[in-house]
N, C-alpha and C. Protein backbone atom coordinates (compact mmCIF):
# COMPACT_ATOMS: atom_id res chain seq x y z
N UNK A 1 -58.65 -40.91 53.73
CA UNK A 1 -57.29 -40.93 54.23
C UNK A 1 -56.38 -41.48 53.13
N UNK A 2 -55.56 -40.87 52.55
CA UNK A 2 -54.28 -41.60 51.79
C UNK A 2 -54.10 -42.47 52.53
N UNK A 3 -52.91 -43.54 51.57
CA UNK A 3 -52.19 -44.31 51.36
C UNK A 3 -51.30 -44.09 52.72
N UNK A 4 -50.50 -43.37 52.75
CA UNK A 4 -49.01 -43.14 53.27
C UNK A 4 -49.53 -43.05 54.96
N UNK A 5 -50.79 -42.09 54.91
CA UNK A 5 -50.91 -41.51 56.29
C UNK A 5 -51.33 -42.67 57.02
N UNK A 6 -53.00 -44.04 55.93
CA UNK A 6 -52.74 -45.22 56.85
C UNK A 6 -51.74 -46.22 56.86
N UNK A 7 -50.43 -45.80 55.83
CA UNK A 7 -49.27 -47.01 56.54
C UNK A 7 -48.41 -46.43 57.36
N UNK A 8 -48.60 -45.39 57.82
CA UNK A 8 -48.10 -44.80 59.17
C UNK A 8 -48.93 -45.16 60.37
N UNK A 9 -49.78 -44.77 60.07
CA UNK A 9 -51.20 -45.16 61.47
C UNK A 9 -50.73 -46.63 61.48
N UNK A 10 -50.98 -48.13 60.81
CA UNK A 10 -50.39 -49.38 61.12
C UNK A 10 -49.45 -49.13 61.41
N UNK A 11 -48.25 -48.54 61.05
CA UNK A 11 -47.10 -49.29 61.56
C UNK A 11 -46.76 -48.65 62.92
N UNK A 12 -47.75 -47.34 63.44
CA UNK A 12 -47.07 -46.79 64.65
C UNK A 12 -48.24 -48.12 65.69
N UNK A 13 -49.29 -48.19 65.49
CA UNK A 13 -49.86 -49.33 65.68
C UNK A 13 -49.43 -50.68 66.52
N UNK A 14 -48.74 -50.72 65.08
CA UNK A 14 -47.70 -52.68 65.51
C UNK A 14 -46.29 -52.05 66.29
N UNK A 15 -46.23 -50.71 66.22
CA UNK A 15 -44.82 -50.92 66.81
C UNK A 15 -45.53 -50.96 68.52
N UNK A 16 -46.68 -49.83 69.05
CA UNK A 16 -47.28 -50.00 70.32
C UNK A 16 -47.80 -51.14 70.46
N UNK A 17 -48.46 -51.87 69.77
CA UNK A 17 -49.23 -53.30 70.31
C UNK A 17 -47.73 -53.78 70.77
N UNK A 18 -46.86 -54.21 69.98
CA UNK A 18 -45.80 -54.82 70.44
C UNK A 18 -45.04 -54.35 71.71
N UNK A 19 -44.94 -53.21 71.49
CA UNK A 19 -44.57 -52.71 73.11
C UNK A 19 -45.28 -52.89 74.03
N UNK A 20 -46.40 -52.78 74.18
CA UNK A 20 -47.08 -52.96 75.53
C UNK A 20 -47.47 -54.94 75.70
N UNK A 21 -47.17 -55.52 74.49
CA UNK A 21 -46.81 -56.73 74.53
C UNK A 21 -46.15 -57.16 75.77
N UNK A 22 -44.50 -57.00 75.27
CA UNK A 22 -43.44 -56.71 75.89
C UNK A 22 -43.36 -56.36 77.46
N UNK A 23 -44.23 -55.24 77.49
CA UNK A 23 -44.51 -54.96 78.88
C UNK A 23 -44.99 -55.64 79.61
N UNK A 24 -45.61 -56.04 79.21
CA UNK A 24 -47.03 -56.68 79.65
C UNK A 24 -46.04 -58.44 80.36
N UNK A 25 -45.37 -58.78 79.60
CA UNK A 25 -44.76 -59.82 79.53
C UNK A 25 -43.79 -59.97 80.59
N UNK A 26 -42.85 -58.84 80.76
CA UNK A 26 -42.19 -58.27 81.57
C UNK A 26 -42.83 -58.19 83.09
N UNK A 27 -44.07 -58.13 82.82
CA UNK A 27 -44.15 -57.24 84.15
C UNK A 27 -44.94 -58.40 84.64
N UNK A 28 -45.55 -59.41 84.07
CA UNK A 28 -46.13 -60.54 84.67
C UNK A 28 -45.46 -61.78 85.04
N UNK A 29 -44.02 -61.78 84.73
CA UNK A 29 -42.89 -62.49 84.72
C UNK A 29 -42.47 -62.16 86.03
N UNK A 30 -41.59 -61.04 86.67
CA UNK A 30 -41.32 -60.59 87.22
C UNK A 30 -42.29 -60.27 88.52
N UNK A 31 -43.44 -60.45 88.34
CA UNK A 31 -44.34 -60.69 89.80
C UNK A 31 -44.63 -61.36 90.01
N UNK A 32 -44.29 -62.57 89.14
CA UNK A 32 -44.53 -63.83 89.54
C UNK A 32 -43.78 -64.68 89.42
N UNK A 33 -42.34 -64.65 89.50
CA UNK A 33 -41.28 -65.50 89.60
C UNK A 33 -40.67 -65.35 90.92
N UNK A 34 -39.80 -66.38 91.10
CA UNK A 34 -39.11 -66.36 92.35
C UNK A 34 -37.63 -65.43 91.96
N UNK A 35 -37.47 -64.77 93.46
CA UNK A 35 -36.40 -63.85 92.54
C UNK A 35 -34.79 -64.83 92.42
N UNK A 36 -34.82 -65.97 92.34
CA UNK A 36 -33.45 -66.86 91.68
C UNK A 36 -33.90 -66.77 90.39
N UNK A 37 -35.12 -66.85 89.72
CA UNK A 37 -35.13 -67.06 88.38
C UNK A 37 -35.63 -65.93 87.37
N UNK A 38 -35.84 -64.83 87.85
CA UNK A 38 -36.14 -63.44 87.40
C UNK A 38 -34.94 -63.29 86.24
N UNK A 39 -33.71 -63.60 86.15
CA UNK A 39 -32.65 -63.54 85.41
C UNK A 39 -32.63 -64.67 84.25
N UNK A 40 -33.16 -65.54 84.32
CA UNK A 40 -33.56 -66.43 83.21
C UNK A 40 -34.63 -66.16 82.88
N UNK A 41 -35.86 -66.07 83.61
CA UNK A 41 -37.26 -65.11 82.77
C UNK A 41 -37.17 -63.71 81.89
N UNK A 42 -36.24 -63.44 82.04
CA UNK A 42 -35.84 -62.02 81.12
C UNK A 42 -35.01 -62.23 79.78
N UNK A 43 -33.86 -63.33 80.34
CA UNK A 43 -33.23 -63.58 79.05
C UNK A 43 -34.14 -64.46 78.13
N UNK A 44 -35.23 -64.78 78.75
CA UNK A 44 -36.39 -65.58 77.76
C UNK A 44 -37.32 -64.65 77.15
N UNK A 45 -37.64 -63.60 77.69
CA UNK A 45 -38.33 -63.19 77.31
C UNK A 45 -37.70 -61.72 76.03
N UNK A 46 -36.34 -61.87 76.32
CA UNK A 46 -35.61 -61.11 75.60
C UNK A 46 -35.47 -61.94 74.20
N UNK A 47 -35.37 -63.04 74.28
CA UNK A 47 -35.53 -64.13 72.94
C UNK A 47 -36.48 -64.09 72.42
N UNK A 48 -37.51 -64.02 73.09
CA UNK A 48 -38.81 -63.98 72.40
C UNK A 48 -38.98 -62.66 71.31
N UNK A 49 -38.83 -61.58 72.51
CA UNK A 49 -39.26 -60.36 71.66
C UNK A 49 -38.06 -60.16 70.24
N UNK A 50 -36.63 -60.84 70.07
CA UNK A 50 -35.77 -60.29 69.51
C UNK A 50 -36.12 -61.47 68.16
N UNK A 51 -37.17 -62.33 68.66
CA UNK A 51 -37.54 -63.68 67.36
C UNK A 51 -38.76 -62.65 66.93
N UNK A 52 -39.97 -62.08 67.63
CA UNK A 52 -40.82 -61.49 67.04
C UNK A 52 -40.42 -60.07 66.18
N UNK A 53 -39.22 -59.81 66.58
CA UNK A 53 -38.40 -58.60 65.43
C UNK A 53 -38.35 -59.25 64.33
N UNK A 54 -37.61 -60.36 64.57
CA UNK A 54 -37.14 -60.69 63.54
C UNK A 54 -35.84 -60.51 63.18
N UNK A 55 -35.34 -60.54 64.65
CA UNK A 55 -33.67 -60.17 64.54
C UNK A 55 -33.10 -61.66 65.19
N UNK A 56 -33.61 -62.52 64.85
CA UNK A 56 -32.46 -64.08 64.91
C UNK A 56 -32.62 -65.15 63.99
């Protein structure tokens, strides 16, 4: 396998691990919170994922 084709295979990789991360995070939050705090479990978990970008 070239070069190029496995830094495509990783990076489509880390972009799905991270998504189903995300999901995963989402969706265990949300079945298990009370629904007053479903709106602060999201904006947390929206911090999280936007620190693991690397966008703050």
């Amino acid at each position: 396998m070239d070069l190029i084709a496995l830094a495509t295979v990783a990076a489509i990789g880390v972009v799905l691990i991270t998504a189903i991360a995300a999901v995963a995070m989402v969706w265990l939050t949300v079945s298990r919170a009370e629904s007053t705090d479903i709106a602060a479990a999201l904006r947390g978990i929206a911090d999280v994922i936007r620190a693991v970008r690397g966008k703050r």
